[in-house]
Protein backbone atom coordinates (compact mmCIF):
# COMPACT_ATOMS: atom_id res chain seq x y z
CA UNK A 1 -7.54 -6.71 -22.55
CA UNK A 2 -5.26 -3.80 -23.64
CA UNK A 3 -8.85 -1.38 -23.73
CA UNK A 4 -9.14 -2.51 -20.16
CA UNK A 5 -5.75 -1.31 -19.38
CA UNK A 6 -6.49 2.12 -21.06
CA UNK A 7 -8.99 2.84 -18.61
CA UNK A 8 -7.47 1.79 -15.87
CA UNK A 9 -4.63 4.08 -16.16
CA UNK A 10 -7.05 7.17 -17.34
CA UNK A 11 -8.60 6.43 -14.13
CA UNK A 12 -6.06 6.33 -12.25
CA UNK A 13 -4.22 9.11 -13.74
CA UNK A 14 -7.67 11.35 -12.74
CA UNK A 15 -7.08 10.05 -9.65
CA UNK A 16 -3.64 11.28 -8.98
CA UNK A 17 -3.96 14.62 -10.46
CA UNK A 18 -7.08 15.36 -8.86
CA UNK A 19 -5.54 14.73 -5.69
CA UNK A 20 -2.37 17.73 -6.95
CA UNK A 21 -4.61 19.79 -8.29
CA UNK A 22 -6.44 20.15 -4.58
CA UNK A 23 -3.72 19.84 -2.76
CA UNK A 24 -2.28 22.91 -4.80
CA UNK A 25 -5.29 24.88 -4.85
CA UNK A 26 -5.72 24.78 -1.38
CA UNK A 27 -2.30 26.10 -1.04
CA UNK A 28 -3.04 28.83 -3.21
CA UNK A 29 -6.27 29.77 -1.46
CA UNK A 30 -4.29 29.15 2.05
CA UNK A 31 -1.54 31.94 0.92
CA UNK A 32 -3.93 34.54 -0.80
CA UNK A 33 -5.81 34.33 2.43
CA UNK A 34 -2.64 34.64 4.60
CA UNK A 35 -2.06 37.98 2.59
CA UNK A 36 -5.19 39.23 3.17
CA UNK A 37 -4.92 38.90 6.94
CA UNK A 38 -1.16 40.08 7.44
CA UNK A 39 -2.53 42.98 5.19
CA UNK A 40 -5.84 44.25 6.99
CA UNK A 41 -5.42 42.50 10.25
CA UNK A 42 -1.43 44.22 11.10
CA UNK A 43 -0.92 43.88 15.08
CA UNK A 44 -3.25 40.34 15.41
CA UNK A 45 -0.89 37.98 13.10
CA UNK A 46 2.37 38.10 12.23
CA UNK A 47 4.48 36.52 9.22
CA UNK A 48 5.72 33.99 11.58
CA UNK A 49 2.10 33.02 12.21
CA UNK A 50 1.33 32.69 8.72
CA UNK A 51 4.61 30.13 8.07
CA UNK A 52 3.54 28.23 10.75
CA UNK A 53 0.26 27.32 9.50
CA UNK A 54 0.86 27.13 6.08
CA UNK A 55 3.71 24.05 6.54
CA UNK A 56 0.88 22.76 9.17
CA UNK A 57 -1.64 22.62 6.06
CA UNK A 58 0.67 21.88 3.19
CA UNK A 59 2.25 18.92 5.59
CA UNK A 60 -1.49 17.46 6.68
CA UNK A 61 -2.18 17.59 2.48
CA UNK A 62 1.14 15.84 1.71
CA UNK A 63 -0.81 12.93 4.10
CA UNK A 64 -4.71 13.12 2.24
CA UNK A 65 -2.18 13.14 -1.15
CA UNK A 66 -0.56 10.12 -0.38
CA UNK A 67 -3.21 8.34 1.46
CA UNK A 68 -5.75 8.78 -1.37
CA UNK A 69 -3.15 7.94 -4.00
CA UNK A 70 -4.73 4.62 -4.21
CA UNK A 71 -7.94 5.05 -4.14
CA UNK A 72 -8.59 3.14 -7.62
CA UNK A 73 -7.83 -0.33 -6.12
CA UNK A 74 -10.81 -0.16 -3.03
CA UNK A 75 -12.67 -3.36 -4.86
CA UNK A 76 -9.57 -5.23 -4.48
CA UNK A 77 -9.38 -4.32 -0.98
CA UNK A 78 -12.96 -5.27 -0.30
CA UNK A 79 -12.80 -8.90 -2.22
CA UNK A 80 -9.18 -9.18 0.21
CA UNK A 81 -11.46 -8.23 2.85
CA UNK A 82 -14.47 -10.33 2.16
CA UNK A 83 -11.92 -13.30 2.35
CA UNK A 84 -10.55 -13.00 5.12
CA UNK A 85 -13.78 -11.77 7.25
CA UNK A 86 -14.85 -15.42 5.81
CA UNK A 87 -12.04 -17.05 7.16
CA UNK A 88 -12.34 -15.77 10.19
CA UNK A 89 -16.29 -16.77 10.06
CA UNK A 90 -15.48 -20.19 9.01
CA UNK A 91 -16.21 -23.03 11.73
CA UNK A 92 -12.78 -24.51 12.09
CA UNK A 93 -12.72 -28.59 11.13
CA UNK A 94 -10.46 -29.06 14.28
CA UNK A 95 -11.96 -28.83 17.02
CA UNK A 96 -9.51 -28.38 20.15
CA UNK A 97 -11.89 -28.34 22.56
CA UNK A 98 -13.75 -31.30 21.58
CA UNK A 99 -13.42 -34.63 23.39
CA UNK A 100 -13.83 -37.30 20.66
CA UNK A 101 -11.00 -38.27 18.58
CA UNK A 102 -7.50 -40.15 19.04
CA UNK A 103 -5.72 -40.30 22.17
């Protein structure tokens, strides 16, 4: 039905933006922190140091973003799932190891 529709999309826009909206605070928290250090901590890290692990971070969140994009559709992976474990479960009607049969 069209309600069900409505919901689906509401979840799945949740979904999506609170996958941003970690992603980006993280980043946020990531470069306030950076400051701090480069600002009390001179001589131990330098700018360079702080670029490098902030792409490292934003790059590895790029990866949970996209991998978690999809969350909403996990019960139609399980039911996909579920079939095929019970294919694979299933005693075969051909038997190729059996001796009966024609010749």
């Amino acid at each position: 039905s069209e309600e069900s529709y409505y919901l689906t999309a509401i979840k799945n826009g949740i979904t999506n933006g609170m996958s941003v909206f970690i992603q980006q605070w993280v980043n946020a928290l990531h470069i306030w922190w950076g400051g701090y250090l480069l600002s009390k901590h001179e001589g131990h890290y330098s700018f360079n140091d702080l670029l490098v692990s902030m792409f490292a971070m934003m790059f590895s969140l790029f990866g949970l973003g996209n991998a978690f994009q999809n969350l909403s559709d996990r019960s139609e992976t399980e039911k996909s799932a579920g079939r095929i474990l019970y294919l694979l479960d299933r005693k075969s009607q051909i038997d190729p190891l059996s001796e009966g049969g024609k010749k």
